[in-house]
Each structure stands twice: as structure tokens, then as C-alpha cells.
PDB file of N, CA and C in Angstrom:
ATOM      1  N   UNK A   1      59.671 136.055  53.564  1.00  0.00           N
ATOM      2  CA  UNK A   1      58.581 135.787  54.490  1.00  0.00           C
ATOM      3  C   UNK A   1      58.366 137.027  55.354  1.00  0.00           C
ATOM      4  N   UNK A   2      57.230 137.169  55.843  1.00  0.00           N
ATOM      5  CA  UNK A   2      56.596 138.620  56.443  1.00  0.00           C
ATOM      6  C   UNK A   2      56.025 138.042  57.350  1.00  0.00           C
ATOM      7  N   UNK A   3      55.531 139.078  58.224  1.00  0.00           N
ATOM      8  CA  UNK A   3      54.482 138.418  59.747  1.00  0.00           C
ATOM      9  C   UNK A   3      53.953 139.612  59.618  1.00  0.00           C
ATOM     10  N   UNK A   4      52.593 139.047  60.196  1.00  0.00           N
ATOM     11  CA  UNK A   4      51.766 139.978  61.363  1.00  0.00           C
ATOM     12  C   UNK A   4      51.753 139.451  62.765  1.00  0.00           C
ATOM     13  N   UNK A   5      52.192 140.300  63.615  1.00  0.00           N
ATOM     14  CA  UNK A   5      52.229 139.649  64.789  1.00  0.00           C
ATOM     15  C   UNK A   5      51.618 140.593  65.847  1.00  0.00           C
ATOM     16  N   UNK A   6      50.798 139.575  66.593  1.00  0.00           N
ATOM     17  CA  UNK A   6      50.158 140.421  67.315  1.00  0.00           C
ATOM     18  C   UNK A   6      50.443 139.877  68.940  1.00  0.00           C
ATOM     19  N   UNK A   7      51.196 140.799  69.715  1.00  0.00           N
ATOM     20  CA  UNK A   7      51.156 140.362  71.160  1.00  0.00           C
ATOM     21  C   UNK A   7      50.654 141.115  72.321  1.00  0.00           C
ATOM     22  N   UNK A   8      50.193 139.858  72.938  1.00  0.00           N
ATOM     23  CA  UNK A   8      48.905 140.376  74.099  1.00  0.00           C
ATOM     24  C   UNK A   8      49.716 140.257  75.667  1.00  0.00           C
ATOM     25  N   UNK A   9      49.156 141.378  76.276  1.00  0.00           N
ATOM     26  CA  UNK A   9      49.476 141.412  77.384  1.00  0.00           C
ATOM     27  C   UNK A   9      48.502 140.236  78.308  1.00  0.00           C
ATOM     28  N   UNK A  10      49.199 140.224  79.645  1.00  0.00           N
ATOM     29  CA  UNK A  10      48.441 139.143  80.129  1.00  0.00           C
ATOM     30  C   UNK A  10      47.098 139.594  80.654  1.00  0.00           C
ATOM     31  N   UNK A  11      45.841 138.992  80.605  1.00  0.00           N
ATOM     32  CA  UNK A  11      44.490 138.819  80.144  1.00  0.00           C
ATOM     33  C   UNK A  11      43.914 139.091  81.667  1.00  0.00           C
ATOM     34  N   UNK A  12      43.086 139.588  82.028  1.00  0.00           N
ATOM     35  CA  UNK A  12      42.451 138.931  83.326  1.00  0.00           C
ATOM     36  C   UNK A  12      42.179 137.702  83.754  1.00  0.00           C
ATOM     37  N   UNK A  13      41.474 137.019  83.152  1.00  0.00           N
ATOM     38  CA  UNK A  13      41.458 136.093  83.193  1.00  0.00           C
ATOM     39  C   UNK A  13      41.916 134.902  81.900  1.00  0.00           C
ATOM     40  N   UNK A  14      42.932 134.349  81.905  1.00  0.00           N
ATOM     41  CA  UNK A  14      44.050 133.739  81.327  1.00  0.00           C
ATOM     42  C   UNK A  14      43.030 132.467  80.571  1.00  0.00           C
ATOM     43  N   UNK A  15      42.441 131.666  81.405  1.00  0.00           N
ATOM     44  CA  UNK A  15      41.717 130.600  80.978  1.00  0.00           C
ATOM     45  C   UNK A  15      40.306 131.317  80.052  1.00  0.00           C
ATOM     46  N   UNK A  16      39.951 131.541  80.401  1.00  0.00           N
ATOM     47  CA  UNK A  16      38.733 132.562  79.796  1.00  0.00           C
ATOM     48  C   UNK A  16      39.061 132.832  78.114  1.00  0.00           C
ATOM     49  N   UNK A  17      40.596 133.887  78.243  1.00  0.00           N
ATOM     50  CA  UNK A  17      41.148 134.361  76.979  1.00  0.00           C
ATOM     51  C   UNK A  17      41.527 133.506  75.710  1.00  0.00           C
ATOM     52  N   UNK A  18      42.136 132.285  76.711  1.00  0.00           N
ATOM     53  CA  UNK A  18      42.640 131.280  76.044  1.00  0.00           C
ATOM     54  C   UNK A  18      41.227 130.297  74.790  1.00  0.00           C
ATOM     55  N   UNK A  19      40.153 130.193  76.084  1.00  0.00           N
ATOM     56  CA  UNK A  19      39.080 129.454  75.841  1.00  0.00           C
ATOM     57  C   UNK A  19      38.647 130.031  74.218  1.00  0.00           C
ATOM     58  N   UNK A  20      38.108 131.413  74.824  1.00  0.00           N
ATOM     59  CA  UNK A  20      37.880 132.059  73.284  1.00  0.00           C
ATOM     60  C   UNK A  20      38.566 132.102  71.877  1.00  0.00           C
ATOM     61  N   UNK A  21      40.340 132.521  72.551  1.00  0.00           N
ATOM     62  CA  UNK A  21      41.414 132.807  71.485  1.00  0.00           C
ATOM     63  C   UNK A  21      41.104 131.033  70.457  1.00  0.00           C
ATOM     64  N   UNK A  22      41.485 129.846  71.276  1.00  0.00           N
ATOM     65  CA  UNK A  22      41.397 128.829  70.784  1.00  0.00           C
ATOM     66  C   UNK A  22      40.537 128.294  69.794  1.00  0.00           C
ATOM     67  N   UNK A  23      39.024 128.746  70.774  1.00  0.00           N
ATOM     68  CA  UNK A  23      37.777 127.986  70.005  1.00  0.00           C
ATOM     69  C   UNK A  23      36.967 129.167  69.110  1.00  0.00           C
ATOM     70  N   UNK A  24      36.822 130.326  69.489  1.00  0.00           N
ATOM     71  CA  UNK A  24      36.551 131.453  68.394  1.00  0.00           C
ATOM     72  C   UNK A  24      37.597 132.064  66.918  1.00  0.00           C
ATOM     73  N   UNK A  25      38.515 132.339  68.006  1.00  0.00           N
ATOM     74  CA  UNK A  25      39.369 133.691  67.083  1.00  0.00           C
ATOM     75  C   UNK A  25      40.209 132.533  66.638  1.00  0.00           C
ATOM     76  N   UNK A  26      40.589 132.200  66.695  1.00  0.00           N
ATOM     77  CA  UNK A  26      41.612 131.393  65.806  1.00  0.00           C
ATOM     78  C   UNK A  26      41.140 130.613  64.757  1.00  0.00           C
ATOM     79  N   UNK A  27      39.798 130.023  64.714  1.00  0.00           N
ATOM     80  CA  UNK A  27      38.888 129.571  63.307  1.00  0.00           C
ATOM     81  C   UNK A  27      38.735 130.549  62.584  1.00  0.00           C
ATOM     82  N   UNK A  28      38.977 131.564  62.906  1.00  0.00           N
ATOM     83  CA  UNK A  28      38.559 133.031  61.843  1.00  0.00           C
ATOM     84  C   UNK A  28      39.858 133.288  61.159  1.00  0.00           C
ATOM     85  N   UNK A  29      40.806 133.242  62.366  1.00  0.00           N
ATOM     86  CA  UNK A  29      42.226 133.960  61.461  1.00  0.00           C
ATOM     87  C   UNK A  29      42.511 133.110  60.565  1.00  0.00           C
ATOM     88  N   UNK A  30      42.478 131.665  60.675  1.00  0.00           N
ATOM     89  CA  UNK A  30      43.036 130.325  60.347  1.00  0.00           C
ATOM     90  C   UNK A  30      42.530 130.550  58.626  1.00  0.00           C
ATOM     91  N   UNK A  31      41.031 131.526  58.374  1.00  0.00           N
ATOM     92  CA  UNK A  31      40.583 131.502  57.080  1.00  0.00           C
ATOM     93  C   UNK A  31      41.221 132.536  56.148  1.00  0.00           C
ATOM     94  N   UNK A  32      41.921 132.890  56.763  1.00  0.00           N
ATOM     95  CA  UNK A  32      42.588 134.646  55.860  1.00  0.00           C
ATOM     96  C   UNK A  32      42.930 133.863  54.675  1.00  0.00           C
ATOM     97  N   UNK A  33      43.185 134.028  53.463  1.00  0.00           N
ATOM     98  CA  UNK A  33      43.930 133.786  52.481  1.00  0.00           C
ATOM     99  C   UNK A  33      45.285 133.515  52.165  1.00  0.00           C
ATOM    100  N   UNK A  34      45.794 132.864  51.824  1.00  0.00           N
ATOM    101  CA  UNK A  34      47.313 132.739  51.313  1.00  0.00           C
ATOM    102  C   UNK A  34      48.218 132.875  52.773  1.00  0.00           C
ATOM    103  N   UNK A  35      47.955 132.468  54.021  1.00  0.00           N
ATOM    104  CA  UNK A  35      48.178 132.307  55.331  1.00  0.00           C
ATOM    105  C   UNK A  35      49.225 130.978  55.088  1.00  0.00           C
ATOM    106  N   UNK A  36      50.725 131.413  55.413  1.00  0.00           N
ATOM    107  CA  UNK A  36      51.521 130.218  54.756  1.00  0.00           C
ATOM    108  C   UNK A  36      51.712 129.415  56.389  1.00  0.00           C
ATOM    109  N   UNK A  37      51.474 130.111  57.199  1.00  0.00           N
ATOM    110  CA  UNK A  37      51.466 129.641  58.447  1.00  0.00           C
ATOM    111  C   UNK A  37      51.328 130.743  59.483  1.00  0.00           C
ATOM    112  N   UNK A  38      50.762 129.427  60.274  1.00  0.00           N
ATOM    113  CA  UNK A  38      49.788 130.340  62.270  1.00  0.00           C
ATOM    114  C   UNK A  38      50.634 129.675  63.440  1.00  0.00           C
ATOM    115  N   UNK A  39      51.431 130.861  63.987  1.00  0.00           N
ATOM    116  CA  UNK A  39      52.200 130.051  65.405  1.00  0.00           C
ATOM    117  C   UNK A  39      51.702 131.028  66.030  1.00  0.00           C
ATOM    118  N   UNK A  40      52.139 130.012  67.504  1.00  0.00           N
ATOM    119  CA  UNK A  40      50.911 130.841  68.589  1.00  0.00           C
ATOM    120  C   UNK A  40      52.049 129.905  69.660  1.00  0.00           C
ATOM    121  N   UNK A  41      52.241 131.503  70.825  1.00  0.00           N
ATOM    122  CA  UNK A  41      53.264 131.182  71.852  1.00  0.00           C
ATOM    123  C   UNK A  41      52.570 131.752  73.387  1.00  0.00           C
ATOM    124  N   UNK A  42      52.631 130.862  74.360  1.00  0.00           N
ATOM    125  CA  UNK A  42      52.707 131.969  75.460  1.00  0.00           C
ATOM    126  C   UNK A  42      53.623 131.973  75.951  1.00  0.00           C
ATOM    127  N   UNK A  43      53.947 133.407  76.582  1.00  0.00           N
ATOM    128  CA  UNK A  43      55.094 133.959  77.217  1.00  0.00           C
ATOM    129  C   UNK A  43      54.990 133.450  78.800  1.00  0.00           C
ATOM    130  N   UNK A  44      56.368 133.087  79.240  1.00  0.00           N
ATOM    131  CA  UNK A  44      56.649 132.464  80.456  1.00  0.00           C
ATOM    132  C   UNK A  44      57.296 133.265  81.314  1.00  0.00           C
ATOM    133  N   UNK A  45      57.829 133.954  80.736  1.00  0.00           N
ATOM    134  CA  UNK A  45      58.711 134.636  81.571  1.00  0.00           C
ATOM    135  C   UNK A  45      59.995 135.761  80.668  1.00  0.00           C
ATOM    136  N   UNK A  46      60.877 136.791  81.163  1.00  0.00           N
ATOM    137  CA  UNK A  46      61.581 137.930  81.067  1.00  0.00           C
ATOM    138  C   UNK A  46      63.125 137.482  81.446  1.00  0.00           C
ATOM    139  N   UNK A  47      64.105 137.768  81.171  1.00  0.00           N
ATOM    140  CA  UNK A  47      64.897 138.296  81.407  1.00  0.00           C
ATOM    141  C   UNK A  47      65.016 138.357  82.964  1.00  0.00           C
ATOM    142  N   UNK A  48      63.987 139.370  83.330  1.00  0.00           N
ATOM    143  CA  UNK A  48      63.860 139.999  85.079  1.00  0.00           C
ATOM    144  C   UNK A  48      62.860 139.458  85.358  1.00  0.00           C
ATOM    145  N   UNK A  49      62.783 138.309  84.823  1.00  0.00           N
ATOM    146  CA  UNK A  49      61.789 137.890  85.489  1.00  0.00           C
ATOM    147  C   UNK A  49      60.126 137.783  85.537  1.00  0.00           C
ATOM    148  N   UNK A  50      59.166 137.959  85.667  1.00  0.00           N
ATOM    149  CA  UNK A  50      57.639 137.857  85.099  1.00  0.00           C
ATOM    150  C   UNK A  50      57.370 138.405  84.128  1.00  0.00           C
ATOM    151  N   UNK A  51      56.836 138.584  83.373  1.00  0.00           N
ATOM    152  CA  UNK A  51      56.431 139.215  81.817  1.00  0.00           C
ATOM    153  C   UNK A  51      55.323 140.165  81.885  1.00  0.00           C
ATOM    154  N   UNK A  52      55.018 140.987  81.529  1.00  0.00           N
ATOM    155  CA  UNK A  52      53.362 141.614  81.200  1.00  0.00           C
ATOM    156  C   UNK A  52      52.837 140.916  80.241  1.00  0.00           C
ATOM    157  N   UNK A  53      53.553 140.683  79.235  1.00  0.00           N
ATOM    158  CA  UNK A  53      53.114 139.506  78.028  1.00  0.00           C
ATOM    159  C   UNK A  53      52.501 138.446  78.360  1.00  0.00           C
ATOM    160  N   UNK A  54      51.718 137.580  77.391  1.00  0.00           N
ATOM    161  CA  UNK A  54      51.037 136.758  78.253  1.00  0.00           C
ATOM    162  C   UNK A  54      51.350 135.442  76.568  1.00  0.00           C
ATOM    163  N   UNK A  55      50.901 136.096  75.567  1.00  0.00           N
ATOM    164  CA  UNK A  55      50.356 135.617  74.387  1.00  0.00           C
ATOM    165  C   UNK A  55      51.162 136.093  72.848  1.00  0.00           C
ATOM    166  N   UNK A  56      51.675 135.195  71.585  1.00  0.00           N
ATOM    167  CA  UNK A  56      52.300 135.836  71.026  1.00  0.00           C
ATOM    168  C   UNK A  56      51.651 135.081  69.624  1.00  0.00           C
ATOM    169  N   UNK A  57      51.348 135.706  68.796  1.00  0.00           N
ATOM    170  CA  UNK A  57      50.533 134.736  67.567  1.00  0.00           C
ATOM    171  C   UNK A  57      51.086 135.682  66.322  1.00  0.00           C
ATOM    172  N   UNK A  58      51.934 134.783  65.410  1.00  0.00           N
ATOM    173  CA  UNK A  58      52.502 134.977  64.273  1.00  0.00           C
ATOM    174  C   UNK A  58      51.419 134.391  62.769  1.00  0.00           C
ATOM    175  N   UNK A  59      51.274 135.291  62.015  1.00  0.00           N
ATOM    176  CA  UNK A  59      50.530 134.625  60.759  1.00  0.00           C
ATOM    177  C   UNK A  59      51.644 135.282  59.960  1.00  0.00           C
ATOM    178  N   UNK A  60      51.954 134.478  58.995  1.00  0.00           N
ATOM    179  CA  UNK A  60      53.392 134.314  58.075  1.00  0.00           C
ATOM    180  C   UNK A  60      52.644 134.267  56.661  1.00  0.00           C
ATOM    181  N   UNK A  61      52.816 135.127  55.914  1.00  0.00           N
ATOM    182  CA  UNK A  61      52.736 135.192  54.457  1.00  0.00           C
ATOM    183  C   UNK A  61      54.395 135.214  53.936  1.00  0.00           C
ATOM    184  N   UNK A  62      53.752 135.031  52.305  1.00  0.00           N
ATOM    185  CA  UNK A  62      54.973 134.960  51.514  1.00  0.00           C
ATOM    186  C   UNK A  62      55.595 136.543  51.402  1.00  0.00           C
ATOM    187  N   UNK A  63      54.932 137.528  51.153  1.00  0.00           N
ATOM    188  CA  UNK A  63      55.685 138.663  50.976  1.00  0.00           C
ATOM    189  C   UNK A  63      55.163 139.762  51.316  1.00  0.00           C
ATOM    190  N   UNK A  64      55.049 140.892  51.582  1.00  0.00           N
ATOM    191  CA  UNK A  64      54.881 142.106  51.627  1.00  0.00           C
ATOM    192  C   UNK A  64      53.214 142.277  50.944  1.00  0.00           C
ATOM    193  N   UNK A  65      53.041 142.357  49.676  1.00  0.00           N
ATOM    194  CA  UNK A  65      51.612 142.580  48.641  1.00  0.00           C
ATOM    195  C   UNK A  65      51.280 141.553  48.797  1.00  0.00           C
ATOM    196  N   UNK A  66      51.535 140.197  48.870  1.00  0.00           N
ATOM    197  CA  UNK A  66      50.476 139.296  49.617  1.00  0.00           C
ATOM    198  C   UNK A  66      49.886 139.652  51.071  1.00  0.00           C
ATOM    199  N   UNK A  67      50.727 139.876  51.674  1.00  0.00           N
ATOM    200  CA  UNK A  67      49.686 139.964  53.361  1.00  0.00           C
ATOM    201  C   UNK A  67      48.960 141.150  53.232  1.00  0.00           C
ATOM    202  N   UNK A  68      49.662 142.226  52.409  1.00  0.00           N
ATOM    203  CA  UNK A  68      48.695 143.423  52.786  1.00  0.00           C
ATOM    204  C   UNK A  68      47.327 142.645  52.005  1.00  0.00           C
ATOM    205  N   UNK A  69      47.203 142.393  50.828  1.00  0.00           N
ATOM    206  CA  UNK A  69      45.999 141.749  49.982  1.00  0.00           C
ATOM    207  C   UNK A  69      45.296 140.856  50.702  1.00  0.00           C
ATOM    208  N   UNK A  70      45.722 140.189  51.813  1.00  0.00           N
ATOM    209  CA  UNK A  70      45.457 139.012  52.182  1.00  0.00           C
ATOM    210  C   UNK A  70      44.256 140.194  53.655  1.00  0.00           C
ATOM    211  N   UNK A  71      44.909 140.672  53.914  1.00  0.00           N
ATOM    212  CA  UNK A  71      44.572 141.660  55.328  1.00  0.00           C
ATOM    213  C   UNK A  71      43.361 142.342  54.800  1.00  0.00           C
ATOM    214  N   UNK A  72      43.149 142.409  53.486  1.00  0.00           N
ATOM    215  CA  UNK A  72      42.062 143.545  53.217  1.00  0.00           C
ATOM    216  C   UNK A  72      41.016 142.380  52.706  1.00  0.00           C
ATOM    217  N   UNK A  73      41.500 141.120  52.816  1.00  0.00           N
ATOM    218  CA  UNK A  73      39.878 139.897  52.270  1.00  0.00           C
ATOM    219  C   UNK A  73      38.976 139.852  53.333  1.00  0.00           C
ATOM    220  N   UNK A  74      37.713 139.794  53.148  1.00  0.00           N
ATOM    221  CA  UNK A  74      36.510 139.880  53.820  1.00  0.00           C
ATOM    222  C   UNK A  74      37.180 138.574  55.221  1.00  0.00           C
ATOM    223  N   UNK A  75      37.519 137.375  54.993  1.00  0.00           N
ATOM    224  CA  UNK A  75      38.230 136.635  56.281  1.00  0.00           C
ATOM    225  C   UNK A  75      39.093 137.603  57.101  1.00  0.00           C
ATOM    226  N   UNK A  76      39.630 138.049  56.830  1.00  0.00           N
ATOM    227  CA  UNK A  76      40.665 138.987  57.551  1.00  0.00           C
ATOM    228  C   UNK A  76      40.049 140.297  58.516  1.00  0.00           C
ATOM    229  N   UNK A  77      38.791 140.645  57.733  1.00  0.00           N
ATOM    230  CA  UNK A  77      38.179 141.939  58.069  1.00  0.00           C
ATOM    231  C   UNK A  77      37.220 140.768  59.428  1.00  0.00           C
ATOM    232  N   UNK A  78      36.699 140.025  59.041  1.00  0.00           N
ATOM    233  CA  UNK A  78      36.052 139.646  60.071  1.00  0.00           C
ATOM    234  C   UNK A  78      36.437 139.370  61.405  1.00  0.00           C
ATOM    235  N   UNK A  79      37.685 138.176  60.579  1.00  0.00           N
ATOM    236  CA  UNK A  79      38.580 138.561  62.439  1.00  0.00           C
ATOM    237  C   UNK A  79      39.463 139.351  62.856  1.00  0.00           C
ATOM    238  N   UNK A  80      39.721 140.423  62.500  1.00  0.00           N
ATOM    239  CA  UNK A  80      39.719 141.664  62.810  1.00  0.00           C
ATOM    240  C   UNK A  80      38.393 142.276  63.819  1.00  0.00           C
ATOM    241  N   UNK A  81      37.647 142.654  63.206  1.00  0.00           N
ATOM    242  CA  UNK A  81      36.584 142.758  64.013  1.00  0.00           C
ATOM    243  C   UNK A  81      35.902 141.779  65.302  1.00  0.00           C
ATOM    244  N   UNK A  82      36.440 140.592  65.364  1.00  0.00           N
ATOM    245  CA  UNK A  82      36.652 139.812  66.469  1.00  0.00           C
ATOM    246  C   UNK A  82      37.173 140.306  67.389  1.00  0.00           C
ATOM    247  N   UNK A  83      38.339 140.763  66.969  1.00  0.00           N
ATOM    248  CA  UNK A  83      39.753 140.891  68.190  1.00  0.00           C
ATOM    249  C   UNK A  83      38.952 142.128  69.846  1.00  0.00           C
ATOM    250  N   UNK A  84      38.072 142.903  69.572  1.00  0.00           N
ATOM    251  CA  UNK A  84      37.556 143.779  70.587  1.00  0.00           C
ATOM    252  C   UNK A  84      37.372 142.763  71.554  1.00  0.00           C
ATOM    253  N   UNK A  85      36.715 141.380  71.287  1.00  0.00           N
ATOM    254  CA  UNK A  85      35.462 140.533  72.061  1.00  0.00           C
ATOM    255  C   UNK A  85      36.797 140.118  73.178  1.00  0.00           C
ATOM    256  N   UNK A  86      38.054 139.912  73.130  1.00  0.00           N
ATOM    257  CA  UNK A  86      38.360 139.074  73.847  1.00  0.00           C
ATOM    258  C   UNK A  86      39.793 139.685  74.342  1.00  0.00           C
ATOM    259  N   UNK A  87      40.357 141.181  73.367  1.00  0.00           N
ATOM    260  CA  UNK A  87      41.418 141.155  73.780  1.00  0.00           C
ATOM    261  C   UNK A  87      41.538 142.990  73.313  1.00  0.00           C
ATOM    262  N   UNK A  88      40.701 143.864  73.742  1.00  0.00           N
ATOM    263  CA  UNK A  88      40.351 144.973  73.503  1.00  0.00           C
ATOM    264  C   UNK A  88      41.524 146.045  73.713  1.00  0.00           C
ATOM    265  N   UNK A  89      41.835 145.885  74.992  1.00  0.00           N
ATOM    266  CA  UNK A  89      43.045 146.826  75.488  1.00  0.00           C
ATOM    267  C   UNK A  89      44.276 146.288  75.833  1.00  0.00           C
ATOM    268  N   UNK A  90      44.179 144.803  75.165  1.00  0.00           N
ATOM    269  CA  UNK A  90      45.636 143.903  75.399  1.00  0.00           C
ATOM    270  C   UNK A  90      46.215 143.666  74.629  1.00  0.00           C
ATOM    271  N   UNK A  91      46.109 144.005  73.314  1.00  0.00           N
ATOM    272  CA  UNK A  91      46.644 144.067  72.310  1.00  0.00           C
ATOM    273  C   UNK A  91      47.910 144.752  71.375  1.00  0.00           C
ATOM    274  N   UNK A  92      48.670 144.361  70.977  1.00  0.00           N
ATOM    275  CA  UNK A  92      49.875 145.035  70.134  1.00  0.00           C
ATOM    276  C   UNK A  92      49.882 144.581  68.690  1.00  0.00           C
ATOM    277  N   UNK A  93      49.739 144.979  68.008  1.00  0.00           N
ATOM    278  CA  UNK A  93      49.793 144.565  66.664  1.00  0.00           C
ATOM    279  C   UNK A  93      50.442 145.126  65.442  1.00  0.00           C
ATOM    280  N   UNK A  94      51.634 144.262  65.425  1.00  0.00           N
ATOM    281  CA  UNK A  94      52.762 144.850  63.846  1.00  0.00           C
ATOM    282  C   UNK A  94      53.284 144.345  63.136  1.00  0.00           C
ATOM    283  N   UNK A  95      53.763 144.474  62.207  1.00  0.00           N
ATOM    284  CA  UNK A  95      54.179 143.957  60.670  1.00  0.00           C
ATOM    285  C   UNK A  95      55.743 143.939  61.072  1.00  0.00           C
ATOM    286  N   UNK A  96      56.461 142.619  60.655  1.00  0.00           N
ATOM    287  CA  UNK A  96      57.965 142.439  60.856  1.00  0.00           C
ATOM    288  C   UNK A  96      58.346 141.676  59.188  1.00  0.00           C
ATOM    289  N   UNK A  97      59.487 141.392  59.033  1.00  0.00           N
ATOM    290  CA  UNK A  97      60.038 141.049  58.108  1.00  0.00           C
ATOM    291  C   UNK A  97      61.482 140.489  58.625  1.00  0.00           C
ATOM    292  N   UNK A  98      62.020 139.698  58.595  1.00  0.00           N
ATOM    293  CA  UNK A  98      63.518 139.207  58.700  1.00  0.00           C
ATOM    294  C   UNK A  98      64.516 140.391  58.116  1.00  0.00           C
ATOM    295  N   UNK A  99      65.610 140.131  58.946  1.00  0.00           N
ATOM    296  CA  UNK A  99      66.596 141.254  58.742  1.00  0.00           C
ATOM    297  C   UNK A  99      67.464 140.752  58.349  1.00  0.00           C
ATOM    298  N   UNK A 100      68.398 141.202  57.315  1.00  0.00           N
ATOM    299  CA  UNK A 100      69.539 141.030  56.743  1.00  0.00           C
ATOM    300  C   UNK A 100      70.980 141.658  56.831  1.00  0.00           C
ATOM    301  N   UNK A 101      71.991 141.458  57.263  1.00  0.00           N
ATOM    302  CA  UNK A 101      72.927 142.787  57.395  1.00  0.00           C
ATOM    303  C   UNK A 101      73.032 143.002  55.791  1.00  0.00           C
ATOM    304  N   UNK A 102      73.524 144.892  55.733  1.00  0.00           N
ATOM    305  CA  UNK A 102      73.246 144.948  54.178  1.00  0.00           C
ATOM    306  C   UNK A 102      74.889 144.888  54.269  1.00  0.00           C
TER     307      UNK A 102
END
């Protein structure tokens, strides 16, 4: 199993971000292809205490050449091109994989 995970710092306005993330961007991602699953977290809190984080959304494929294939389908490109409208300069976005000791 693989992720794309993308985490957002906290938003200006929190309700606003949410409103959109919920009822826009997330009907778009939800269409990517071969999407074995969509989790979606907000961050509460640090270690030390308050977070800059705000938002944490995992899309889980089966392997490696599936997500990249999956990332380059016209669903994927679209909400992609979403992501400016609501979360432009709050954004982090990277590819993980589970670790194994070798």
C-alpha cells in the first residue's frame, strides 16, 4: 500500500476551508481511479503544544505504478487543479510507503 498525502497548514479561515475541502474538493479526489481508500484528519494539537497543521488527507492505492497511473487520469488532473481555489500556499504534498526493517 502507498499514499499520497497531502498536509495543510492551518487555513485562515478554518470553517470556510473545511466548507469547500468537504463539499468541492473531496467529490473530485473521491473520482481518481483505483483509489483503495480516502482518510481525512484534523490536527489538534503537537507534542508542544498548538500545531501549524490544521488538515491531513491520505488517498491509499495498491502500489507504486498504480498511483502514479492513477495521478496522471484526467480525475486526478482535475482535482489537482482544484487544490489553488482553497488551499494555495497551505499545502504539503508527498508520496509515503510503509517501512520495513530490512
Amino acid at each position: 500500500m502507498v499514499k499520497l498525502v497531502a498536509l495543510y497548514r492551518r487555513p485562515q479561515d478554518p470553517t470556510v476551508f473545511e466548507e469547500y475541502y468537504f463539499n468541492r474538493h473531496k467529490p473530485l479526489a473521491e473520482k481518481i481511479p483505483n483509489l483503495k481508500a480516502y482518510k481525512i484528519y484534523r490536527v489538534f494539537g503537537s507534542p508542544k503544544g498548538p500545531s501549524e497543521y490544521y488538515f491531513l488527507a491520505e488517498l491509499h492505492f495498491e502500489n507504486k505504478d498504480v498511483m502514479m497511473k492513477a495521478l496522471r487520469s484526467q480525475e486526478s488532473l482535475t482535482a489537482a487543479k482544484d487544490v489553488p481555489n482553497f488551499a494555495r500556499d497551505i499545502v504539503s504534498m508527498f508520496f509515503v510507503e510503509e517501512a520495513h526493517a530490512k
